[in-house]
Protein backbone atom coordinates (compact mmCIF):
# COMPACT_ATOMS: atom_id res chain seq x y z
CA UNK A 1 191.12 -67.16 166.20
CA UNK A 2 192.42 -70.23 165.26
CA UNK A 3 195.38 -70.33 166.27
CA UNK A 4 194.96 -69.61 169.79
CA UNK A 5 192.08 -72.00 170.25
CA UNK A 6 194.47 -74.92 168.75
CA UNK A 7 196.62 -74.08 171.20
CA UNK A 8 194.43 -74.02 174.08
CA UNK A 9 193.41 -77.43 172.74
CA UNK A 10 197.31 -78.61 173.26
CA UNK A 11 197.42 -76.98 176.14
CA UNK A 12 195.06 -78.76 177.96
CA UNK A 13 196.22 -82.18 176.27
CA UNK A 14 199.08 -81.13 177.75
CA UNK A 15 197.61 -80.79 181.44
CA UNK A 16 195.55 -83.93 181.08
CA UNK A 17 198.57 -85.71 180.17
CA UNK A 18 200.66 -84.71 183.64
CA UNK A 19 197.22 -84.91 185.21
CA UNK A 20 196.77 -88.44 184.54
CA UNK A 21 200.54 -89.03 185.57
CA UNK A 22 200.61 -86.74 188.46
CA UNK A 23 197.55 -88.10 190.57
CA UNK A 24 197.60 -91.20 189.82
CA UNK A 25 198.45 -92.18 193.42
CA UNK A 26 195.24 -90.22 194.82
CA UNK A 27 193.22 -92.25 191.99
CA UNK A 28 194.45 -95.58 193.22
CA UNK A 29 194.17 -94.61 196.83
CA UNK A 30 190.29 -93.20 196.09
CA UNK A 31 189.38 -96.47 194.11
CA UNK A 32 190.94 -98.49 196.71
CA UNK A 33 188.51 -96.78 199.65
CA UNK A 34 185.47 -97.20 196.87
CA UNK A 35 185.97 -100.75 195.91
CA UNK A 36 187.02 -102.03 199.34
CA UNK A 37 182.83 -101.60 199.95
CA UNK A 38 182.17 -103.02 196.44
CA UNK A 39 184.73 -106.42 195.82
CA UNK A 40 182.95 -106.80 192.01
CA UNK A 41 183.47 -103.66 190.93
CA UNK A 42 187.00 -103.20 192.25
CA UNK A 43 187.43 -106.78 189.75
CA UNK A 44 186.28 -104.95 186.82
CA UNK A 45 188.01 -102.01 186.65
CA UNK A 46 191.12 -103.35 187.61
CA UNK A 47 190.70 -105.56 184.05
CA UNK A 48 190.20 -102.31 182.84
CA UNK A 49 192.90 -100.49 184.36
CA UNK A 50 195.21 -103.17 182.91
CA UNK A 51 193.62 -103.12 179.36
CA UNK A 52 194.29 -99.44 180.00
CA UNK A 53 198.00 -99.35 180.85
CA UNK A 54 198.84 -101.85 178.29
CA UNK A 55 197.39 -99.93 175.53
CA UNK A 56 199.18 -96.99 176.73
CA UNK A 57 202.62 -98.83 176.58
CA UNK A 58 201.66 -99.76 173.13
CA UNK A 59 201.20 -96.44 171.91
CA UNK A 60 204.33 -95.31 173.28
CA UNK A 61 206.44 -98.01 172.02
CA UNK A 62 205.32 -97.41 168.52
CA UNK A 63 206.10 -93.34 168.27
């Protein structure tokens, strides 16, 4: 129904949401073994990291 899709679909927004927050350790630590090998990349997607983040902190300063 529904119903109980919609709710899967928060759900799992849900999970993403303490996914993102919970690992985000093991993400740095993984990107930091990666990028040690590749010094551009690890440049780029720390700009994007920070675009990232401060998008995030926008959206929850405006709710």
């Amino acid at each position: 129904s529904v119903t109980s899709s919609s709710s899967a679909i928060a759900d799992m927004s849900v999970e993403l949401a303490n996914l993102s927050d919970n690992n985000i350790q093991e993400i740095l630590q993984r990107a930091r073994a990666y990028f040690r090998t590749h010094p551009p990349a690890f440049e780029r997607a720390l700009a994007m990291f920070a675009v990232e983040s401060n998008r995030r902190q926008e959206c929850q300063s405006q709710t």
